[in-house]
Each structure stands twice: as structure tokens, then as C-alpha cells.
C-alpha atoms as a PDB file:
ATOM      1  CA  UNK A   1      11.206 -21.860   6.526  1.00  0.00           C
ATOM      2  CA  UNK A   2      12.057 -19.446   9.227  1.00  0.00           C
ATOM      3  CA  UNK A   3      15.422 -18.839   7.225  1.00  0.00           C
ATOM      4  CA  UNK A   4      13.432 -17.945   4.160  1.00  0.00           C
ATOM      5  CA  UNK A   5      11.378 -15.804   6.158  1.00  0.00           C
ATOM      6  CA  UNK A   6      14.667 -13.928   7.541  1.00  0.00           C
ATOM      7  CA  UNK A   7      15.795 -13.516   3.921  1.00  0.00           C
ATOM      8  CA  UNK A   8      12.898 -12.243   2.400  1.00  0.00           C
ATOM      9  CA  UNK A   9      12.843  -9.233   5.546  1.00  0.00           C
ATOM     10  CA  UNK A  10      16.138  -8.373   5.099  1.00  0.00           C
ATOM     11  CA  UNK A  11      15.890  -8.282   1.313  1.00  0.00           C
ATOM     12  CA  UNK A  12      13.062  -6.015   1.450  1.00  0.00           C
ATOM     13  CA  UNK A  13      14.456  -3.596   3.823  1.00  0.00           C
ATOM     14  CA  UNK A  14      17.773  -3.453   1.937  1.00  0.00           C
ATOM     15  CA  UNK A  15      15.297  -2.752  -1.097  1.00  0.00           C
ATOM     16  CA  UNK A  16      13.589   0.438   1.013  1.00  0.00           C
ATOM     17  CA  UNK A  17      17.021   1.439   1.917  1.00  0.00           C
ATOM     18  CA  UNK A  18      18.207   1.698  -1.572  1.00  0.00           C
ATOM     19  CA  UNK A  19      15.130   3.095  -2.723  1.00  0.00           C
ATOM     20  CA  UNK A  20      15.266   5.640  -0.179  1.00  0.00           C
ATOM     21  CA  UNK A  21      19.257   6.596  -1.166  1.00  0.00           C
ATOM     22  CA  UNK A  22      18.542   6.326  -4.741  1.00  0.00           C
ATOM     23  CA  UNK A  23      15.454   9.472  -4.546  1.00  0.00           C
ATOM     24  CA  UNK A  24      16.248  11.467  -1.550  1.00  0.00           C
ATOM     25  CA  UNK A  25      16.143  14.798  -3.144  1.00  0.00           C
ATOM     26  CA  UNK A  26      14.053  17.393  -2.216  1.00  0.00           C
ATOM     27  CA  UNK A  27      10.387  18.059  -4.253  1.00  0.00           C
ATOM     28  CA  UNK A  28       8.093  20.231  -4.356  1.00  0.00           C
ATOM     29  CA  UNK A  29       4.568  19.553  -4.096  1.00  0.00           C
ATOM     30  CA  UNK A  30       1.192  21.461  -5.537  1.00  0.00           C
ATOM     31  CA  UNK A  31      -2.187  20.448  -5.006  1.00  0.00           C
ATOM     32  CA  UNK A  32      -4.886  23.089  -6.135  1.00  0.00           C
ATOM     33  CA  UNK A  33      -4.187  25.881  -3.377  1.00  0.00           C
ATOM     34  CA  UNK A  34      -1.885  23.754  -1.013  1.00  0.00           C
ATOM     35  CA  UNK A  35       1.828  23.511  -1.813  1.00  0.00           C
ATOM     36  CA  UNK A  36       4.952  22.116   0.052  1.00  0.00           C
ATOM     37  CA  UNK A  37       8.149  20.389  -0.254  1.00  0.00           C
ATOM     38  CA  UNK A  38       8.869  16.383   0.665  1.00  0.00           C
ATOM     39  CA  UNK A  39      11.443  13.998  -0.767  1.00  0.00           C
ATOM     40  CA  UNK A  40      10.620  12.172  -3.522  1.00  0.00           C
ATOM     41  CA  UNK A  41      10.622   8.386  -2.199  1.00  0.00           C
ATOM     42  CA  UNK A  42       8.351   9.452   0.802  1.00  0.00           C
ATOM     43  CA  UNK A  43       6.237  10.945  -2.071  1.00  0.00           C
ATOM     44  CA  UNK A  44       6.193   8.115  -3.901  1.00  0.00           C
ATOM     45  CA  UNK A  45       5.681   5.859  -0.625  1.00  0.00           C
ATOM     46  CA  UNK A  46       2.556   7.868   0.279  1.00  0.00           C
ATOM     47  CA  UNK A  47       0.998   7.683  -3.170  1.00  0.00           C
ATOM     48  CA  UNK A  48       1.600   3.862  -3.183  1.00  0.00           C
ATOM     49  CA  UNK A  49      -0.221   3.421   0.055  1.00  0.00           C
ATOM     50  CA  UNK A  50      -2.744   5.946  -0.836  1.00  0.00           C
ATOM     51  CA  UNK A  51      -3.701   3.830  -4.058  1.00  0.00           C
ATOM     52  CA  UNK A  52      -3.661   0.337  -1.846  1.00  0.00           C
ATOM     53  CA  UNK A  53      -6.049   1.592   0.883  1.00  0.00           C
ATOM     54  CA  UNK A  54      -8.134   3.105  -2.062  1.00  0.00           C
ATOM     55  CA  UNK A  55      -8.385  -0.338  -3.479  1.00  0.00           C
ATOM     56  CA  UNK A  56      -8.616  -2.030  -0.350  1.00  0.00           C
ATOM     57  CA  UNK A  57     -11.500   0.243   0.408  1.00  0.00           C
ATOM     58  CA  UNK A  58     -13.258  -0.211  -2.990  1.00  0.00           C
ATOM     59  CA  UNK A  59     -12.609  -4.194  -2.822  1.00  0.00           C
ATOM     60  CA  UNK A  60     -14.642  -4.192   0.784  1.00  0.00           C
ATOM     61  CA  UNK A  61     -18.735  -4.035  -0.688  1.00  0.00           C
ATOM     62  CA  UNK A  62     -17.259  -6.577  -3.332  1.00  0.00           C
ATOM     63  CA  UNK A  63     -16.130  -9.171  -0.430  1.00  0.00           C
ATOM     64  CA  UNK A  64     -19.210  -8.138   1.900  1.00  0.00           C
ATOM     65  CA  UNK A  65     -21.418  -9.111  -0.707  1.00  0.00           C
ATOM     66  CA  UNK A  66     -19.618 -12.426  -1.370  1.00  0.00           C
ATOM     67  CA  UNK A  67     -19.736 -13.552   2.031  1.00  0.00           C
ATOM     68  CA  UNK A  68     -23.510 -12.523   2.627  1.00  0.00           C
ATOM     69  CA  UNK A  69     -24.166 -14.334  -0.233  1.00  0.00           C
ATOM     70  CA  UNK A  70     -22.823 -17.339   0.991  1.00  0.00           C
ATOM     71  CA  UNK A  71     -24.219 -17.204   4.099  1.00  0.00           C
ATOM     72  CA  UNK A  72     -27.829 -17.014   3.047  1.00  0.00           C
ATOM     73  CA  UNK A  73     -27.305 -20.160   0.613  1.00  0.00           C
ATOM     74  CA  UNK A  74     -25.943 -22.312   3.493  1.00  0.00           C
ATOM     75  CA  UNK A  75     -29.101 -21.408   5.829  1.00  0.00           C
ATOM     76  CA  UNK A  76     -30.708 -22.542   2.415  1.00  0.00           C
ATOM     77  CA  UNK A  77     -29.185 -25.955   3.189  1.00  0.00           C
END
């Protein structure tokens, strides 16, 4: 298990590594009055972990409620 563990690691880093080779050039970046220049894969990076917090944070009432709710029915019991 700790082998498979090992293996999955080092596959995803070799992954980031080649993803990072592959789109390394420079971009440039507008947002309404704001505008700079990044590479793309940190571009890309940021906008993947922008979109997983955003869901993360919209998914948090969801599971709040869920676990309230199951709180009150075992005091029920």
C-alpha cells in the first residue's frame, strides 16, 4: 500500500512537471481595469483552485444543513 502511495506522488508530480513544461509561455492577463502578464499553467492552476474553493465554499450550507439535520432527529430518539 505504501508503494502505491509512492507511485501515485510521483506520478502526479511528473504530471505538474510536464504540465508546467508543456505551457510555460508568457500571457497576458485583463480583468476590467487591471491587467498583467503570468504564464499560462500558473493561470490555469489558479483558475482551477479558484473554481474548487468556490465549490467547496458553496457545498458548506449544503453539508451544515445535513448534519444539523441529523443531529436534531437523533435527540428525537
Amino acid at each position: 500500500m505504501k508503494l502505491f502511495r509512492i507511485f501515485l506522488i510521483l506520478s502526479f508530480t511528473l504530471i505538474i512537471v510536464i504540465f508546467s513544461i508543456q505551457n510555460s509561455e508568457v500571457v497576458e492577463v485583463k480583468f476590467l481595469v487591471w491587467s498583467g502578464e503570468t504564464s499560462r499553467a500558473l493561470l490555469m492552476v489558479s483558475c482551477a483552485a479558484i473554481g474548487s474553493i468556490s465549490t467547496i465554499l458553496a457545498l458548506v450550507p449544503l453539508l451544515i444543513g445535513k448534519r444539523k439535520s441529523k443531529q436534531v432527529e437523533e435527540t428525537k430518539d
